[in-house]
Each structure stands twice: as structure tokens, then as C-alpha cells.
PDB file of N, CA and C in Angstrom:
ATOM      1  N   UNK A   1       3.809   9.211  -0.679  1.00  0.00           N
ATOM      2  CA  UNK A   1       2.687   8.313  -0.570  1.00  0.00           C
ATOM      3  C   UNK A   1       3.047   7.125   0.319  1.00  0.00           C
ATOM      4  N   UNK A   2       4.470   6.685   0.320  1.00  0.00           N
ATOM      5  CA  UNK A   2       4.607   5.077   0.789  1.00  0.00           C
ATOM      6  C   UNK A   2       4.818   5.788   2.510  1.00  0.00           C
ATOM      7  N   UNK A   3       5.225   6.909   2.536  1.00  0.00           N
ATOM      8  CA  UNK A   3       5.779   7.492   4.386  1.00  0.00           C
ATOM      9  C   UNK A   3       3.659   8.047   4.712  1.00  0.00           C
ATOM     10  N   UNK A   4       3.009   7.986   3.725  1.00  0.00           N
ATOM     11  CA  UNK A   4       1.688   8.135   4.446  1.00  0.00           C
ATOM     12  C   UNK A   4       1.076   7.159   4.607  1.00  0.00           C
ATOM     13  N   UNK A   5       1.109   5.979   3.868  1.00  0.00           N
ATOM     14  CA  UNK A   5       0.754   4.592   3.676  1.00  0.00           C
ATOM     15  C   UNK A   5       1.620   4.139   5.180  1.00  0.00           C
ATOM     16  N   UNK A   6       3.248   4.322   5.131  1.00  0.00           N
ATOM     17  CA  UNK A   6       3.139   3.578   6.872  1.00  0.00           C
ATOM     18  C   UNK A   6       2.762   4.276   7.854  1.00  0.00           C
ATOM     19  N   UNK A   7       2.684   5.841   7.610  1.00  0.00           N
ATOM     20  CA  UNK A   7       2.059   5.978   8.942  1.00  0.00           C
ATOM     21  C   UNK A   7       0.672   5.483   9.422  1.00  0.00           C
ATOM     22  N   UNK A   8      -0.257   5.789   8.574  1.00  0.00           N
ATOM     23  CA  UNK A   8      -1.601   5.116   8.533  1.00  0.00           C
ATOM     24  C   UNK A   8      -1.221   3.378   9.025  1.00  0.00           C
ATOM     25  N   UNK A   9      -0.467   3.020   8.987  1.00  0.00           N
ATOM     26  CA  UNK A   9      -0.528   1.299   9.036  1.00  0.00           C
ATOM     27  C   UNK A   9      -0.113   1.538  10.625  1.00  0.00           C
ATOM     28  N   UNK A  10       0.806   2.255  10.837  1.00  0.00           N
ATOM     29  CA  UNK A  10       1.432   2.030  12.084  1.00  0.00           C
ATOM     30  C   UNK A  10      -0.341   2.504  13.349  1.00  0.00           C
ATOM     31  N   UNK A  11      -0.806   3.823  12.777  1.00  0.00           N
ATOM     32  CA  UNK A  11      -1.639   4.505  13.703  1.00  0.00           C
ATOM     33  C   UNK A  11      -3.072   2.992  13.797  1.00  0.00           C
ATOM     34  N   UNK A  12      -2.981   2.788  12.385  1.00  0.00           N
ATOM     35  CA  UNK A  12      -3.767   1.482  12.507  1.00  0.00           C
ATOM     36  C   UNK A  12      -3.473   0.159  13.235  1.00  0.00           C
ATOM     37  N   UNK A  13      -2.445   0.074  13.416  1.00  0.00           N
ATOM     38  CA  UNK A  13      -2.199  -1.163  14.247  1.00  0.00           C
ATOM     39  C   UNK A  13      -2.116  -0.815  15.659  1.00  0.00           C
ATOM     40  N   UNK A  14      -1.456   0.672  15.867  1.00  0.00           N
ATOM     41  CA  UNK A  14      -1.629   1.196  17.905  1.00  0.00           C
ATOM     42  C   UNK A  14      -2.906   1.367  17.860  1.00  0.00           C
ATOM     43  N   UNK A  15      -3.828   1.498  17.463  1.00  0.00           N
ATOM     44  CA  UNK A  15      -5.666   1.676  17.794  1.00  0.00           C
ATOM     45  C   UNK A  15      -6.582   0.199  17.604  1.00  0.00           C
ATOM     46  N   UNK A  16      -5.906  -0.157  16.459  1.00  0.00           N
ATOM     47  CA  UNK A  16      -6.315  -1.908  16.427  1.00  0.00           C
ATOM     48  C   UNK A  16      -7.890  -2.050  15.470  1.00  0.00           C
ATOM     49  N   UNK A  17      -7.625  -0.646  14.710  1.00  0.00           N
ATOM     50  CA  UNK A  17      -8.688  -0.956  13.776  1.00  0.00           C
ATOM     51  C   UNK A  17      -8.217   0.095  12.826  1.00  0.00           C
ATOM     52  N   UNK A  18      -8.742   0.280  11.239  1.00  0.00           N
ATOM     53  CA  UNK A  18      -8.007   1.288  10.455  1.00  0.00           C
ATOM     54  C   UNK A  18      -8.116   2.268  10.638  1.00  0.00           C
ATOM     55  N   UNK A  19      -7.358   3.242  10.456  1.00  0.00           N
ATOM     56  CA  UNK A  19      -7.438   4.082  10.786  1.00  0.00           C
ATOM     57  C   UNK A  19      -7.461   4.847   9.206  1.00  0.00           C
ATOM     58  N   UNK A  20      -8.318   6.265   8.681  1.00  0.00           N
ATOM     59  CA  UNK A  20      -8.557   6.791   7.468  1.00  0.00           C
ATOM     60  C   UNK A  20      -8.789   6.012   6.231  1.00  0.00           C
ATOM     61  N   UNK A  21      -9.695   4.709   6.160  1.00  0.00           N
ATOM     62  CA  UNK A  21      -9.758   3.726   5.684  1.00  0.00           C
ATOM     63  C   UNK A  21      -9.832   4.393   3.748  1.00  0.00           C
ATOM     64  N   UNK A  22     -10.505   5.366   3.438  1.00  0.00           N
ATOM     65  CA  UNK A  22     -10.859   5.880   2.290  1.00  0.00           C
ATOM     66  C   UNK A  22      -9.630   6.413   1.962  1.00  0.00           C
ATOM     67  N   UNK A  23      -8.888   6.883   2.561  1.00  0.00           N
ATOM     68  CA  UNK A  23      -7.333   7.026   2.082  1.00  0.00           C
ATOM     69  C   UNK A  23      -6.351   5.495   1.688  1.00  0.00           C
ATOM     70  N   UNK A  24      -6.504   5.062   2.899  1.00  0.00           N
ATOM     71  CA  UNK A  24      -5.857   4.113   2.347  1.00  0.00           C
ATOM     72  C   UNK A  24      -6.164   3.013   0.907  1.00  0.00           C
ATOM     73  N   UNK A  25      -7.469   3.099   1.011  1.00  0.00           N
ATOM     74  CA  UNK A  25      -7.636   2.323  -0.357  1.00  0.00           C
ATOM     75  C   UNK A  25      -7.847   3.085  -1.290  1.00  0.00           C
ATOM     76  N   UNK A  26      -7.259   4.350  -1.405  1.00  0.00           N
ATOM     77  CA  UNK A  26      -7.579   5.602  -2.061  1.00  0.00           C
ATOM     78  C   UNK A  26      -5.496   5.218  -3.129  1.00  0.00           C
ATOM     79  N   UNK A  27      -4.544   5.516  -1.829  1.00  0.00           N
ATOM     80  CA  UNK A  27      -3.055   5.454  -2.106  1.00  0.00           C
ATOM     81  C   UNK A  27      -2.832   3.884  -2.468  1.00  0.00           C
ATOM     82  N   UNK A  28      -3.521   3.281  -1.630  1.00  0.00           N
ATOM     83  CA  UNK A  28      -3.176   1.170  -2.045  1.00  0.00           C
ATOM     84  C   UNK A  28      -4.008   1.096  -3.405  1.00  0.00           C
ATOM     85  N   UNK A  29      -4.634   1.423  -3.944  1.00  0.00           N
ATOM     86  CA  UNK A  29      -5.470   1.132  -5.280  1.00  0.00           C
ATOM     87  C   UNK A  29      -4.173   2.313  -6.547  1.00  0.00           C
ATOM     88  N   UNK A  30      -3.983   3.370  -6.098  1.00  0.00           N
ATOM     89  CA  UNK A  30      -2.918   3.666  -6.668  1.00  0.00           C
ATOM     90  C   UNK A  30      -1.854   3.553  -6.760  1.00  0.00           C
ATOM     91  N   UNK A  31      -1.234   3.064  -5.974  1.00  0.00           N
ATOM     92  CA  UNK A  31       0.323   2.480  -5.639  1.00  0.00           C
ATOM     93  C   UNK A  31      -0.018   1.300  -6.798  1.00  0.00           C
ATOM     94  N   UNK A  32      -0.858  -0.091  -6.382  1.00  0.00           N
ATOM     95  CA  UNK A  32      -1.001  -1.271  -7.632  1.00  0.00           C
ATOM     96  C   UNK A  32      -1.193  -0.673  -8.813  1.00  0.00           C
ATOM     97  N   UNK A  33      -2.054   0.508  -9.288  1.00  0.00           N
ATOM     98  CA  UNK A  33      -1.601   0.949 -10.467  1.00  0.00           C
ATOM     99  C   UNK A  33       0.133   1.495 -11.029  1.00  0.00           C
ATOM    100  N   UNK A  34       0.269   1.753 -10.309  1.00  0.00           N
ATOM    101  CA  UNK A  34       1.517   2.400 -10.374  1.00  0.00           C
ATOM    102  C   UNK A  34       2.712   1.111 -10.836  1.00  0.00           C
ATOM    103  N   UNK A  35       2.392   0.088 -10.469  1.00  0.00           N
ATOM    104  CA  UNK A  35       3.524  -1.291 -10.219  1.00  0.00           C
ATOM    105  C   UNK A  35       2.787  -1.457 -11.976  1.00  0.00           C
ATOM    106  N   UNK A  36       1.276  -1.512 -12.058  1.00  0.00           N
ATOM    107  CA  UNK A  36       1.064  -2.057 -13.815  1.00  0.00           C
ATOM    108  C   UNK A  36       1.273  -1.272 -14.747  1.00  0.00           C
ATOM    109  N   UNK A  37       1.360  -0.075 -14.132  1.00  0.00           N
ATOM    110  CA  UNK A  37       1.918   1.264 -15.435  1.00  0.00           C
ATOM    111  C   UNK A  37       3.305   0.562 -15.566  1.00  0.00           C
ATOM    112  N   UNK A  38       3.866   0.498 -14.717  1.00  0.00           N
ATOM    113  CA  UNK A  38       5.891   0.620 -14.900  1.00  0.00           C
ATOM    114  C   UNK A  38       6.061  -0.811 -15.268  1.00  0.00           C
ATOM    115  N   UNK A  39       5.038  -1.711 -14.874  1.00  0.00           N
ATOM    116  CA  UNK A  39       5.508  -3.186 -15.956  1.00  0.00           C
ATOM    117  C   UNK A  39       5.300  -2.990 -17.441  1.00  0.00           C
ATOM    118  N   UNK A  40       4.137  -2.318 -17.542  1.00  0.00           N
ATOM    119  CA  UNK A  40       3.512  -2.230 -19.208  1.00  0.00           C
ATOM    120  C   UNK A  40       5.109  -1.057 -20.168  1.00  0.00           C
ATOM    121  N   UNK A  41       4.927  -0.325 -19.264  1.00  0.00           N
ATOM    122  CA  UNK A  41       5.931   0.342 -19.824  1.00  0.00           C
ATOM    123  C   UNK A  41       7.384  -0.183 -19.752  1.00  0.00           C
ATOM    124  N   UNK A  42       7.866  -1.056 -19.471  1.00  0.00           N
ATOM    125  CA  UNK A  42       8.799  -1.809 -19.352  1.00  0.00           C
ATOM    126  C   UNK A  42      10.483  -1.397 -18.286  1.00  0.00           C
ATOM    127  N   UNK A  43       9.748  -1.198 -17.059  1.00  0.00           N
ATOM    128  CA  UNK A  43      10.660  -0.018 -16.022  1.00  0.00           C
ATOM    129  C   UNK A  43      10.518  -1.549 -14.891  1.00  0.00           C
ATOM    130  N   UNK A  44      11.469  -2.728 -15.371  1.00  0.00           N
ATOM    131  CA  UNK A  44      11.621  -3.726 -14.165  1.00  0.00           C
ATOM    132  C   UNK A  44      12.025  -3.384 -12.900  1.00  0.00           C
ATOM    133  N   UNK A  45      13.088  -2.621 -13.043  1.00  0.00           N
ATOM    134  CA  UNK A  45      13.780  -1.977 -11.371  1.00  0.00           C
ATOM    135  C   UNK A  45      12.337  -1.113 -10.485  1.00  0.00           C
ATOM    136  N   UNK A  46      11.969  -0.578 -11.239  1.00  0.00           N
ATOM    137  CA  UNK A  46      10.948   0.487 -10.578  1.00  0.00           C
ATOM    138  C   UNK A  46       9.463  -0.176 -10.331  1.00  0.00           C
ATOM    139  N   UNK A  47       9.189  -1.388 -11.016  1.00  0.00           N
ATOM    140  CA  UNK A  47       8.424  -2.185 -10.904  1.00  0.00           C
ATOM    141  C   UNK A  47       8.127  -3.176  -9.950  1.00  0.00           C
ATOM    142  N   UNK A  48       9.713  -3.321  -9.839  1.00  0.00           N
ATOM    143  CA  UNK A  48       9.620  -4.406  -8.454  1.00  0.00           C
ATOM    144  C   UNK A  48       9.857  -3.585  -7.290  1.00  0.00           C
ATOM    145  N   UNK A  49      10.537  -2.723  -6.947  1.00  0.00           N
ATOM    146  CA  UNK A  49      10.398  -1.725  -6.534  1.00  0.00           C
ATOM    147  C   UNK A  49       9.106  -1.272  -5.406  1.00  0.00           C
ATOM    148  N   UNK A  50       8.518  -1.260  -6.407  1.00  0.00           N
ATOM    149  CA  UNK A  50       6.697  -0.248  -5.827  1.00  0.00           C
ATOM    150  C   UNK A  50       5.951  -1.710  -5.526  1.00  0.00           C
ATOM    151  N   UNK A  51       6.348  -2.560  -6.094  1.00  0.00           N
ATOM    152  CA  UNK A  51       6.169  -4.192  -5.972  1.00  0.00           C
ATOM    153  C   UNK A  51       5.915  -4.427  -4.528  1.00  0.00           C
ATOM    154  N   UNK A  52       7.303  -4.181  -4.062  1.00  0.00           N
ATOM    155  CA  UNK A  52       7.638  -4.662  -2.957  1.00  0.00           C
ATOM    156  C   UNK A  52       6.917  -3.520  -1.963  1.00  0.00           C
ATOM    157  N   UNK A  53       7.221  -2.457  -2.298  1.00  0.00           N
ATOM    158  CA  UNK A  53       6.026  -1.626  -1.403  1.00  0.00           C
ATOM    159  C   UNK A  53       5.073  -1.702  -1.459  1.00  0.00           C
ATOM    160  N   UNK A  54       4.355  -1.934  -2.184  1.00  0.00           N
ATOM    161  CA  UNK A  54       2.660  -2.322  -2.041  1.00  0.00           C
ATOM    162  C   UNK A  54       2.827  -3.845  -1.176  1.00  0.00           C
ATOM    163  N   UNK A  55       3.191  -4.726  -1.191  1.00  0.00           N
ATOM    164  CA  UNK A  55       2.821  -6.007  -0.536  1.00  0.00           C
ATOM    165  C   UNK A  55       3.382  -5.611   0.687  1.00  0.00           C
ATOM    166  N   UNK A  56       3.984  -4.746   1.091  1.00  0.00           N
ATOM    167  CA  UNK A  56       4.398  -5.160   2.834  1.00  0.00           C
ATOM    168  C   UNK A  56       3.577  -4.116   3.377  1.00  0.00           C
ATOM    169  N   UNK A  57       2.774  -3.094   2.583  1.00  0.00           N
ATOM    170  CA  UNK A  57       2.066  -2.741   3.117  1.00  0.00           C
ATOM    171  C   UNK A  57       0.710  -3.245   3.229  1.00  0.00           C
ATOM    172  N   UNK A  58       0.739  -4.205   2.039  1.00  0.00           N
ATOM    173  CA  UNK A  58      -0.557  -4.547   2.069  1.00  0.00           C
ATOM    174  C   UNK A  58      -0.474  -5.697   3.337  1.00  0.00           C
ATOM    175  N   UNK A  59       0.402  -5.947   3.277  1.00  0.00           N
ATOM    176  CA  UNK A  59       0.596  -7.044   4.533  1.00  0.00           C
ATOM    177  C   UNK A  59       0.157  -6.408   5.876  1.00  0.00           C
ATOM    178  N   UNK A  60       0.897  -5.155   5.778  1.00  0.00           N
ATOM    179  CA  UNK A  60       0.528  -4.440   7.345  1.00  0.00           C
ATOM    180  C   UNK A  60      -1.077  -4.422   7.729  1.00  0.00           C
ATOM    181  N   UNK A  61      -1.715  -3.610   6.298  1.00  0.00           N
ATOM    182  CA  UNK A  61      -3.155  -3.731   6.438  1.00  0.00           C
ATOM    183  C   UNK A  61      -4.115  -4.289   6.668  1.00  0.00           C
ATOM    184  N   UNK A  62      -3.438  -5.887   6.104  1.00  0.00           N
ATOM    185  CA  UNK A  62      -4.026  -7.292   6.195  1.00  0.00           C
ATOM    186  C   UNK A  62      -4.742  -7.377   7.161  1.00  0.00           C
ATOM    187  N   UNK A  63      -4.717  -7.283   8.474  1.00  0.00           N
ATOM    188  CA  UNK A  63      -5.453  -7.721   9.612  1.00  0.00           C
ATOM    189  C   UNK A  63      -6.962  -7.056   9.839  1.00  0.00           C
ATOM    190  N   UNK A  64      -6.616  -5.549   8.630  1.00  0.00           N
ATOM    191  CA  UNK A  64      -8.267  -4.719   9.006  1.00  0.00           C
ATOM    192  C   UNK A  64      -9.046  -4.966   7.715  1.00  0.00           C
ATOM    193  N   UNK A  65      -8.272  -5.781   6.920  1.00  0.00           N
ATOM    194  CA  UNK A  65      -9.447  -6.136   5.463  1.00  0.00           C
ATOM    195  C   UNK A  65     -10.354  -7.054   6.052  1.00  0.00           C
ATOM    196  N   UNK A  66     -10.022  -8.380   6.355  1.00  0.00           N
ATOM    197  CA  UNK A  66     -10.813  -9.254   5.954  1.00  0.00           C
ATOM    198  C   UNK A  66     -11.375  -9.995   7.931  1.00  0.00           C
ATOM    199  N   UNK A  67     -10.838  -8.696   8.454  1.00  0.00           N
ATOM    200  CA  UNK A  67     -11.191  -9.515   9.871  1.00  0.00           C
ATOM    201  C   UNK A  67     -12.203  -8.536  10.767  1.00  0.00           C
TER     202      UNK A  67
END
């Protein structure tokens, strides 16, 4: 999921608009679940983890949400 999440970010940033937009908020809406399952269940390593992958991707994406 996270090697389809960057490719999508990368193809989205060489075209300069998103690219498979329903996927991506399809894997980014599940990935943030994924970070509140493994906190609730008490899995810190794996939590911060998927943590940190969801925000740098969400970072990558950043430019086609809100612009």
C-alpha cells in the first residue's frame, strides 16, 4: 500500500495534478485507520511507524487537496 501511495504521489507531482484521486483517498483513509487500530490496540512501534507514513505522504499530497 505505502510503494502504491508513493507512486501515485510521485506520478501526481510529474503531471501537477492527482493523479487516481479515489484510490488515493481510498489507501490514505485506510492507512489513518490503520495508525488508530495499532494505538487502541496498544502496538507503539507499529503505530508510529504507519504514523510516520501517513504524514509524509500526506504531505506529498498536500498540494492537490486544498489548492
Amino acid at each position: 500500500m505505502g510503494k502504491e501511495l508513493t507512486y501515485l504521489a510521485d506520478v501526481s507531482i510529474s503531471k501537477n495534478h492527482l493523479a487516481s484521486e479515489r484510490e488515493v483517498q481510498f489507501y490514505m483513509r485506510f492507512l489513518g485507520q490503520l495508525v488508530v487500530l495499532t494505538q487502541n490496540y496498544k502496538q507503539p512501534e507499529l503505530s508510529k511507524r504507519l504514523e510516520k507514513q501517513y504524514n509524509e505522504l500526506l504531505s506529498r499530497f498536500s498540494p492537490f487537496v486544498n489548492g
